[in-house]
C-alpha atoms as a PDB file:
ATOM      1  CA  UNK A   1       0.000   0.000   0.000  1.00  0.00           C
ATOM      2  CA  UNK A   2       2.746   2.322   0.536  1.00  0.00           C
ATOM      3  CA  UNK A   3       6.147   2.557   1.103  1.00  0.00           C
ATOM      4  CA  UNK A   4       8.483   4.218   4.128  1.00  0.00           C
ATOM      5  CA  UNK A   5      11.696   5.585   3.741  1.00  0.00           C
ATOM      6  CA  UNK A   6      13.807   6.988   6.492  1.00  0.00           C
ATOM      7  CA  UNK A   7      15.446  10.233   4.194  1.00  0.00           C
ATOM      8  CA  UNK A   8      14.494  11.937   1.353  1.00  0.00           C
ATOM      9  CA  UNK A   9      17.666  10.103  -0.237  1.00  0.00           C
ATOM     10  CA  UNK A  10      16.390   6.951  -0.019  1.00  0.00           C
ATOM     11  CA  UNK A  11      12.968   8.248  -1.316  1.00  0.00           C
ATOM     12  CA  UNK A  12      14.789   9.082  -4.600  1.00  0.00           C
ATOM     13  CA  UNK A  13      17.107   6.677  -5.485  1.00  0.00           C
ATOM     14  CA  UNK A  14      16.143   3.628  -4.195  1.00  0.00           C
ATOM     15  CA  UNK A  15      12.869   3.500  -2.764  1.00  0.00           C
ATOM     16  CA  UNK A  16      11.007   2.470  -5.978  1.00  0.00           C
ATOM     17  CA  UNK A  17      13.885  -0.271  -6.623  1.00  0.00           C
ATOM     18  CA  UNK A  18      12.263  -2.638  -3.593  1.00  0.00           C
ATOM     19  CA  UNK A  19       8.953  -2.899  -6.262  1.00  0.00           C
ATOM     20  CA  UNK A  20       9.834  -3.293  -9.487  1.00  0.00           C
ATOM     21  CA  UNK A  21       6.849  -2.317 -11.963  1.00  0.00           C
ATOM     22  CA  UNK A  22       4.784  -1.149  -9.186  1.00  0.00           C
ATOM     23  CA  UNK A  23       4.723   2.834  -7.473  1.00  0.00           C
ATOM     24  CA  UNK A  24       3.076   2.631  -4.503  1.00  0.00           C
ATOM     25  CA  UNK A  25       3.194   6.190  -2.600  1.00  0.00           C
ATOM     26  CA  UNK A  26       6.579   7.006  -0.626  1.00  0.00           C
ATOM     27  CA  UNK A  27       6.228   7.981   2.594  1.00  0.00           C
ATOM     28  CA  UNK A  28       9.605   9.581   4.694  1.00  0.00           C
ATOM     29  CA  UNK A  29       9.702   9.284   8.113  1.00  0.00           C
ATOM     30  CA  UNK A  30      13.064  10.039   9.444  1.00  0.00           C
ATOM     31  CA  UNK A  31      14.585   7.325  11.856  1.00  0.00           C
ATOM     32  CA  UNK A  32      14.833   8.323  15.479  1.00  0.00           C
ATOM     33  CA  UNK A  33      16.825   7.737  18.617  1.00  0.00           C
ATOM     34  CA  UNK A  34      15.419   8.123  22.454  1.00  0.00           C
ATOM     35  CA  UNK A  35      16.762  11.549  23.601  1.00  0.00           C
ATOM     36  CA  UNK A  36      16.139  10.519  27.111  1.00  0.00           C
ATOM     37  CA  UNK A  37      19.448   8.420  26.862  1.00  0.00           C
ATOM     38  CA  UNK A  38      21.419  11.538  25.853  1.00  0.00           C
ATOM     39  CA  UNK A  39      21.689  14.321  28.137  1.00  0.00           C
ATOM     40  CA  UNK A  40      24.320  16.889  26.357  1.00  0.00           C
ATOM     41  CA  UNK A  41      28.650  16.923  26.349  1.00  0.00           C
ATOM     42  CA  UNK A  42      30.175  18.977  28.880  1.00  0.00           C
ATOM     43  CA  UNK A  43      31.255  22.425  27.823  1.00  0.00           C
ATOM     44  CA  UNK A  44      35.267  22.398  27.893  1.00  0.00           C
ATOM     45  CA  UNK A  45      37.646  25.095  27.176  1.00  0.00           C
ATOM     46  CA  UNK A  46      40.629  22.292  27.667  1.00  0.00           C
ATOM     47  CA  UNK A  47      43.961  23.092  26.012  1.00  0.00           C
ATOM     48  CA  UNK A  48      43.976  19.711  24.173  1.00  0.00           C
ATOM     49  CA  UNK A  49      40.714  19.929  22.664  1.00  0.00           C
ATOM     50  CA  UNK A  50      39.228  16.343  22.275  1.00  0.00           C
ATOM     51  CA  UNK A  51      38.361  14.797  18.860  1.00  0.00           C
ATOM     52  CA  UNK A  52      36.112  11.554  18.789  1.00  0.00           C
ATOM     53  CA  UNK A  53      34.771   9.818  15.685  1.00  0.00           C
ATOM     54  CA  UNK A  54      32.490   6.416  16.868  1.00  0.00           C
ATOM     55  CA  UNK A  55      31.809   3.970  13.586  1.00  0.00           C
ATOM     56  CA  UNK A  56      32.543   0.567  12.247  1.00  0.00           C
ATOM     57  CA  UNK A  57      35.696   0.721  10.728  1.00  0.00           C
ATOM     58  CA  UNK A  58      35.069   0.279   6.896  1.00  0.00           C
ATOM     59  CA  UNK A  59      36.202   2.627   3.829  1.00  0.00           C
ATOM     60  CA  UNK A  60      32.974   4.050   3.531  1.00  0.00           C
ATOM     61  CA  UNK A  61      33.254   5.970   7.351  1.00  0.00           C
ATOM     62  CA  UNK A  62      36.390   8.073   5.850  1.00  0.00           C
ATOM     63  CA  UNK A  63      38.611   7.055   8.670  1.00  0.00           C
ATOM     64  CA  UNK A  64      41.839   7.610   6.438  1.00  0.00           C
ATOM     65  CA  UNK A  65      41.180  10.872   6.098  1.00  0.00           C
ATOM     66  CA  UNK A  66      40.677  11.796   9.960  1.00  0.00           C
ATOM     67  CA  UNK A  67      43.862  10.230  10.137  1.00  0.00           C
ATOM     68  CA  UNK A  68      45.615  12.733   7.615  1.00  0.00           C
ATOM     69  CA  UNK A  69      43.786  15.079   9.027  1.00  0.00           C
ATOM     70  CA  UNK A  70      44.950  14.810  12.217  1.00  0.00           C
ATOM     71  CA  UNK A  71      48.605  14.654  10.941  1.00  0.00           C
ATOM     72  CA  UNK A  72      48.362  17.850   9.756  1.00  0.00           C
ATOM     73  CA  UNK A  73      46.466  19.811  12.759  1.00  0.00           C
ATOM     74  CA  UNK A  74      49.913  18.553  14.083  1.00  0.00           C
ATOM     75  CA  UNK A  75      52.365  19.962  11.587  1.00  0.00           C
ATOM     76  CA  UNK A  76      50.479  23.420  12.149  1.00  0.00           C
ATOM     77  CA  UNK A  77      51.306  23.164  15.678  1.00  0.00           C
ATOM     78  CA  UNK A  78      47.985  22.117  17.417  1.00  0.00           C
ATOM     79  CA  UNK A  79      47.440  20.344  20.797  1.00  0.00           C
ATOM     80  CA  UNK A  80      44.539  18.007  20.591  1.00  0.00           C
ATOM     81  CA  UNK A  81      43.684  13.914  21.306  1.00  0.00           C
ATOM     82  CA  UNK A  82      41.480  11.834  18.611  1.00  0.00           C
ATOM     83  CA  UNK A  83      39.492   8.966  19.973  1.00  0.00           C
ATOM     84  CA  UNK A  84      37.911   6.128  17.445  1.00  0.00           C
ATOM     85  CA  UNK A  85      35.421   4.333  18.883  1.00  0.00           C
ATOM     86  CA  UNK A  86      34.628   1.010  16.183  1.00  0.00           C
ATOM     87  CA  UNK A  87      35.617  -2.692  15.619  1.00  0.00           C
ATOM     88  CA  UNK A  88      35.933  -4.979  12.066  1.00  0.00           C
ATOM     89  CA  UNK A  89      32.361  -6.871  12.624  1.00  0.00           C
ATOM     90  CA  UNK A  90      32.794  -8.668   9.206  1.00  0.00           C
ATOM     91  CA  UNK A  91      35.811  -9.792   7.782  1.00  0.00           C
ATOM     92  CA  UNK A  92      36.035  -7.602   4.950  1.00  0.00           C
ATOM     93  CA  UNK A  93      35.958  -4.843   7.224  1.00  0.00           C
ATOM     94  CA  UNK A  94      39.878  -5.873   8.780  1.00  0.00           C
ATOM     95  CA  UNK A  95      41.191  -5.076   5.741  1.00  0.00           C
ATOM     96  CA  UNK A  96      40.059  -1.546   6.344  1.00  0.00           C
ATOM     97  CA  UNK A  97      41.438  -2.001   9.931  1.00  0.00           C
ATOM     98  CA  UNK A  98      44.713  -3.361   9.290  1.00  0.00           C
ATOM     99  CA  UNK A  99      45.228  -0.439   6.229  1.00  0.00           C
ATOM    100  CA  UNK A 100      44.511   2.424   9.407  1.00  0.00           C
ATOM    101  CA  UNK A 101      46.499   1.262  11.854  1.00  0.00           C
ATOM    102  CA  UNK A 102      49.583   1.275   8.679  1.00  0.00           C
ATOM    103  CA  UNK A 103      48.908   4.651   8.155  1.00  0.00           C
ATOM    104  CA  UNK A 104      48.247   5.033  11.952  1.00  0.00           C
ATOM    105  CA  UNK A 105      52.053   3.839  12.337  1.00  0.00           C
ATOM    106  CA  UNK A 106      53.739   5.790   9.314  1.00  0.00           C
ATOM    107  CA  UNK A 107      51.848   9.074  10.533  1.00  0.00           C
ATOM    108  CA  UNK A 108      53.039   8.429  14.137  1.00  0.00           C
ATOM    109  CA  UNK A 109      50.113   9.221  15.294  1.00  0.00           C
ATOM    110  CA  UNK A 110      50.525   6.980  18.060  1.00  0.00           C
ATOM    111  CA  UNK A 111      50.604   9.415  20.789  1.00  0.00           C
ATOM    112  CA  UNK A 112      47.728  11.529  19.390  1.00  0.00           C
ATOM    113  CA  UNK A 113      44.878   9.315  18.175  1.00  0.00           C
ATOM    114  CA  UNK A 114      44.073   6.492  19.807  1.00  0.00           C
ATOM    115  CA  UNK A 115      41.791   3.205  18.692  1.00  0.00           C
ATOM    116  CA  UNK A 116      39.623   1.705  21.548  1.00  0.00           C
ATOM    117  CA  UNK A 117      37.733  -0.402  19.889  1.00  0.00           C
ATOM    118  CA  UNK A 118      34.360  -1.643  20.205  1.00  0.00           C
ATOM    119  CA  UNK A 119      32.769  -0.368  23.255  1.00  0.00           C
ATOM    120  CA  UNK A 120      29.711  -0.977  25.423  1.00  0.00           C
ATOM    121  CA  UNK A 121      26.818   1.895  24.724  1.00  0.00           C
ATOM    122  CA  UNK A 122      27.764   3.132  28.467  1.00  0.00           C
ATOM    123  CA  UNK A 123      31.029   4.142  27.523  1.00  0.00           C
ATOM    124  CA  UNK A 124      30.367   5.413  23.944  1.00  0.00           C
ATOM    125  CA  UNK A 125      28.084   7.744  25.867  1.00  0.00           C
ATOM    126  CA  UNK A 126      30.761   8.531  28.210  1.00  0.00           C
ATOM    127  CA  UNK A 127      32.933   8.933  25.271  1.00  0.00           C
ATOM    128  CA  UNK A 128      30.551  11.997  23.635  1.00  0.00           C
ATOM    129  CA  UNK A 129      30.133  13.485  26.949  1.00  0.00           C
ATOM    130  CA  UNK A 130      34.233  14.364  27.412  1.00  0.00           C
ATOM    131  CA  UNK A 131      34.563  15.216  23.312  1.00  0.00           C
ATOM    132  CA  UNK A 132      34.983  18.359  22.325  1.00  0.00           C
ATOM    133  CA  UNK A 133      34.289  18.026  18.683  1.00  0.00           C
ATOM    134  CA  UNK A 134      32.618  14.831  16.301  1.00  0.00           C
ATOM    135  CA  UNK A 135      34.334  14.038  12.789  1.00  0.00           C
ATOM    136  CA  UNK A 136      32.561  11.678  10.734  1.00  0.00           C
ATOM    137  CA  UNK A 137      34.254  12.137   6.980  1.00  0.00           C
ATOM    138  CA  UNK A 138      31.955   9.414   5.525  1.00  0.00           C
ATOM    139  CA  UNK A 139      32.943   8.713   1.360  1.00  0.00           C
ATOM    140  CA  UNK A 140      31.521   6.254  -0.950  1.00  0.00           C
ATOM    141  CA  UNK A 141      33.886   2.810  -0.815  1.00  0.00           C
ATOM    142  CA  UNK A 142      35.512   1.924  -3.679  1.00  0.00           C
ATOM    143  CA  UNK A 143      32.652  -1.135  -3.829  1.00  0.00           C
ATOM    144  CA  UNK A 144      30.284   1.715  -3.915  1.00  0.00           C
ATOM    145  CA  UNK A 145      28.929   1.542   0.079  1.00  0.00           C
ATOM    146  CA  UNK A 146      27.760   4.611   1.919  1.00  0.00           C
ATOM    147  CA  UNK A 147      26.493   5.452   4.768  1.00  0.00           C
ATOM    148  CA  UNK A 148      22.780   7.184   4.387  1.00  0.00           C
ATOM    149  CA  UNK A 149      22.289   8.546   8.024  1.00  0.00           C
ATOM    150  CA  UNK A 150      25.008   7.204  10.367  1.00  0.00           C
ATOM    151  CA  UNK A 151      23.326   6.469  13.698  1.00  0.00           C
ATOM    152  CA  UNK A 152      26.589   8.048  15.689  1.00  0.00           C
ATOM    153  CA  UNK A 153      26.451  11.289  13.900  1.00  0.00           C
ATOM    154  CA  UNK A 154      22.509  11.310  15.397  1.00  0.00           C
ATOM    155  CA  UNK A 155      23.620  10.413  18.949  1.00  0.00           C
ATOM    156  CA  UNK A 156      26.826  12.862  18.902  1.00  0.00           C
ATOM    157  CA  UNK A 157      24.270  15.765  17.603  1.00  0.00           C
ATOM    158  CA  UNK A 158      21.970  14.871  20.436  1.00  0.00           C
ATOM    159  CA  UNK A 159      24.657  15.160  23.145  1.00  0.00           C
ATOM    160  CA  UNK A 160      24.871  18.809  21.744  1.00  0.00           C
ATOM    161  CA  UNK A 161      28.592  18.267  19.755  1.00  0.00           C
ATOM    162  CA  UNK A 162      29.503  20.096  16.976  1.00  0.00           C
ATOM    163  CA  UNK A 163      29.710  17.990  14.029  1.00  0.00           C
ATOM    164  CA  UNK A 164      32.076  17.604  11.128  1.00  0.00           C
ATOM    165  CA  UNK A 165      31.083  15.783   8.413  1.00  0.00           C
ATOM    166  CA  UNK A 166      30.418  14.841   4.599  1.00  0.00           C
ATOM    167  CA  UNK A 167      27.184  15.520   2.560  1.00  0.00           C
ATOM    168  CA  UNK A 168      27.320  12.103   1.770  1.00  0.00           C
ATOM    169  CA  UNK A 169      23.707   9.904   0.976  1.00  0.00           C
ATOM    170  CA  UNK A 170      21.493  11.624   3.439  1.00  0.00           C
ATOM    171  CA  UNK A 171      23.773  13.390   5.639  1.00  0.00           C
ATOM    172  CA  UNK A 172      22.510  16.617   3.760  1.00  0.00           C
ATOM    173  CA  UNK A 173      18.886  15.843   5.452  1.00  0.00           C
ATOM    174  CA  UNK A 174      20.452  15.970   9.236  1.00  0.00           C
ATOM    175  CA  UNK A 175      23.595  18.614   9.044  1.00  0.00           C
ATOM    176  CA  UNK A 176      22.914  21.965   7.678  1.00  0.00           C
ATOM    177  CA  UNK A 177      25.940  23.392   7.056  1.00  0.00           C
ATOM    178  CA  UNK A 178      27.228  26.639   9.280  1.00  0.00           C
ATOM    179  CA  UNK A 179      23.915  25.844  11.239  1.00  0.00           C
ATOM    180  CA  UNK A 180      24.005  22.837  12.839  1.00  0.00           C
ATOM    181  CA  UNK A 181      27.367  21.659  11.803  1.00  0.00           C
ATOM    182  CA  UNK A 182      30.088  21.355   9.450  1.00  0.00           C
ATOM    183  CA  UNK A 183      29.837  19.946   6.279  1.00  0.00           C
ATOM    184  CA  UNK A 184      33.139  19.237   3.845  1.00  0.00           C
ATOM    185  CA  UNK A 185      33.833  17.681   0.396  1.00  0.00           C
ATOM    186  CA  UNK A 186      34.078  13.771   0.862  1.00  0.00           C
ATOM    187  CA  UNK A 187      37.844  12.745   0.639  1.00  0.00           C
ATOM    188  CA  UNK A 188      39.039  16.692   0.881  1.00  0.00           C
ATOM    189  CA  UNK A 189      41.458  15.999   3.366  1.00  0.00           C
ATOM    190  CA  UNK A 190      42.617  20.377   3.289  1.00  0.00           C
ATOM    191  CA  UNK A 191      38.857  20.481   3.902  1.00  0.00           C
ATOM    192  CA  UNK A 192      38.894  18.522   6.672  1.00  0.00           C
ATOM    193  CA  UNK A 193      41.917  19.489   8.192  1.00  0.00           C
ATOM    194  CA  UNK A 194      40.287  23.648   7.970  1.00  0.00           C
ATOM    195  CA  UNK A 195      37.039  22.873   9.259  1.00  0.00           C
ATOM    196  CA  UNK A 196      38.331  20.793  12.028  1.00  0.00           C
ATOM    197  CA  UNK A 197      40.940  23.370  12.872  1.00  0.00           C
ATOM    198  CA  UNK A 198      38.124  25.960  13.167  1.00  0.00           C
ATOM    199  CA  UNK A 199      36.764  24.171  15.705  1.00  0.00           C
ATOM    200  CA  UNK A 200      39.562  23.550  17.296  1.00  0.00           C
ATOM    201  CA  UNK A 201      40.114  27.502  17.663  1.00  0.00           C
ATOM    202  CA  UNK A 202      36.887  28.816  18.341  1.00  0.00           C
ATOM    203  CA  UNK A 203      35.225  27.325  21.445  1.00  0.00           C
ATOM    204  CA  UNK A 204      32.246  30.084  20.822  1.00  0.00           C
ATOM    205  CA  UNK A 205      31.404  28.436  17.227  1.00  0.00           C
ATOM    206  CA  UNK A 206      31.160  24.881  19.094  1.00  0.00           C
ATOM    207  CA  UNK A 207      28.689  25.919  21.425  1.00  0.00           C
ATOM    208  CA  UNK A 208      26.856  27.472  19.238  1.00  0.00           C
ATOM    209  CA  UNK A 209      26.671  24.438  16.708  1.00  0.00           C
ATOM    210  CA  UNK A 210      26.378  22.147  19.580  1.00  0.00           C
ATOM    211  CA  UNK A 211      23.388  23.892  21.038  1.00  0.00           C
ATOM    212  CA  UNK A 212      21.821  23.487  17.298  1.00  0.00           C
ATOM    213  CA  UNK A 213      22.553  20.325  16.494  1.00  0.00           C
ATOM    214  CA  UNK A 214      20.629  19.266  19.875  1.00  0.00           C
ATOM    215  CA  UNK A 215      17.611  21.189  18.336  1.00  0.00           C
ATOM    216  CA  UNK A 216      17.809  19.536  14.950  1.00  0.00           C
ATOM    217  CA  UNK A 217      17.418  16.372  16.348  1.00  0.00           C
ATOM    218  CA  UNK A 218      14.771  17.164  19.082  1.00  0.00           C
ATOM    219  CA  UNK A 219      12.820  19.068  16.175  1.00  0.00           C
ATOM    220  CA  UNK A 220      13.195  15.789  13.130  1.00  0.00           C
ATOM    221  CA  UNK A 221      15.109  12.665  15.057  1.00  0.00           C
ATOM    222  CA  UNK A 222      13.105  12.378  17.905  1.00  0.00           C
ATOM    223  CA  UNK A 223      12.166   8.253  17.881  1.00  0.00           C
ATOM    224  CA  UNK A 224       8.671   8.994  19.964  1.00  0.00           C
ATOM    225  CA  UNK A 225       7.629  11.822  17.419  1.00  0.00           C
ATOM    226  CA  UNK A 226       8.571   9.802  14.623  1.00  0.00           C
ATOM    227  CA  UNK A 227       7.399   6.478  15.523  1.00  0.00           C
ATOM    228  CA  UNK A 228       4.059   7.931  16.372  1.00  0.00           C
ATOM    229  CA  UNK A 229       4.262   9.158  12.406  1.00  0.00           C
ATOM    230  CA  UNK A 230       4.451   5.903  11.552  1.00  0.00           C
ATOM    231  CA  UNK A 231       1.423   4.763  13.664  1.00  0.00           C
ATOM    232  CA  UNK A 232      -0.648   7.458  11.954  1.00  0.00           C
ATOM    233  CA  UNK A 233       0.472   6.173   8.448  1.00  0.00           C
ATOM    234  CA  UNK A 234      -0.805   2.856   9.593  1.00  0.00           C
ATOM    235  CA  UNK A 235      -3.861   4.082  11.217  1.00  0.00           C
ATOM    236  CA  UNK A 236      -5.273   5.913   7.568  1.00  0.00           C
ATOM    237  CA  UNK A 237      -4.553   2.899   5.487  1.00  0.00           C
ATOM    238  CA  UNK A 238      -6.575   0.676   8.252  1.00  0.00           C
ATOM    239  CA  UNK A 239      -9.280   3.435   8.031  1.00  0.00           C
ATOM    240  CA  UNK A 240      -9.145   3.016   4.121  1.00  0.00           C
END
């Protein structure tokens, strides 16, 4: 009777795929997470400002390029720490893994970033509470995987973090860039590097992102509002 798609991406490019011959109305409701479980990062004016990007670690979540972007926040003489939160669930993904931690080594980044891992929910929230800034430099993989809207890039927006990130598949749909976050080119590592840097230097810009971002997703990510969208969809075509 109808179809649901969870972005406006999804609407338009693959939607219609899931039926062939047959166009059954579209219907976007935007997925949601429970706010309750995220109750804001704590302000910090530290002198190592804290980085943190939280994702499986595959080509498609741009990891490579956090690395080289971290390299160079280095080379211009900036004092920060990079946390990346993740694990290789599948076995493709250690190929990805194995290629970081090279690059990881031949940076010497060692005493900068640091990999923890896969990590219970607990401390991943404990994780966006101390961050200072989120970096999520999603790209399309090489096998043509992307993310469409990256669940940790919702929960680091709801704990009120400035973001950085690509306008990847639907990322468009959640960060509005200058607003509620940062968006760069996908693989830009200068980009990257700037925007991050920015960030870095202005504590006033991260508040005021932060404070947005927490909006944006009260206002379109909110899993009660949304899921009670849903019911209403269900309700009509019950009433039909």
């Amino acid at each position: 009777d109808f179809l649901v798609a969870n972005s406006r991406y999804i609407e338009a490019s693959r939607a219609h795929a899931q039926l062939p011959g047959r166009s059954p109305p579209v219907r976007v409701v935007p997925e949601g997470i429970d706010l309750a479980r995220f109750d804001g990062a704590q302000p910090s004016s530290r002198a190592r400002p804290g980085i943190l990007s939280v994702g499986r670690l595959i080509e498609a979540k741009g990891l490579t390029h956090l690395l080289h972007a971290c390299h160079e926040l280095r080379r211009r003489g900036h004092e920060f720490t990079c946390e990346i939160i993740g694990g290789a669930f599948e076995p493709a993904d250690t190929v990805t893994w194995v290629l970081l931690k090279k690059e990881h080594r031949a940076l010497g980044l060692e005493d900068v970033v640091q990999f923890s891992g896969p990590l219970q929910f607990s401390d991943v929230l404990s994780a966006y509470r101390e961050a200072d800034v989120f970096v999520l430099p999603c790209v399309r993989g090489k096998d043509g995987t992307h993310d469409v809207t990256p669940n940790s890039l919702l929960e680091a927006m709801a704990m009120g973090l400035p973001v950085v990130t690509t306008p990847t598949g639907g990322i468009p749909e959640i960060v509005s860039d200058g607003i509620d976050g940062l968006l760069v080119a996908a693989g830009d590592d200068s980009q990257l590097t700037d925007a991050i840097e920015r960030l870095i230097l202005d504590v006033e810009l991260r508040s005021t992102l932060g404070k947005n971002a927490r909006a944006k997703i009260e206002k379109d990510f909110d899993a009660t509002r949304n899921v009670e969208k849903l019911a209403r969809l269900f309700e009509r075509m019950q009433a039909l």
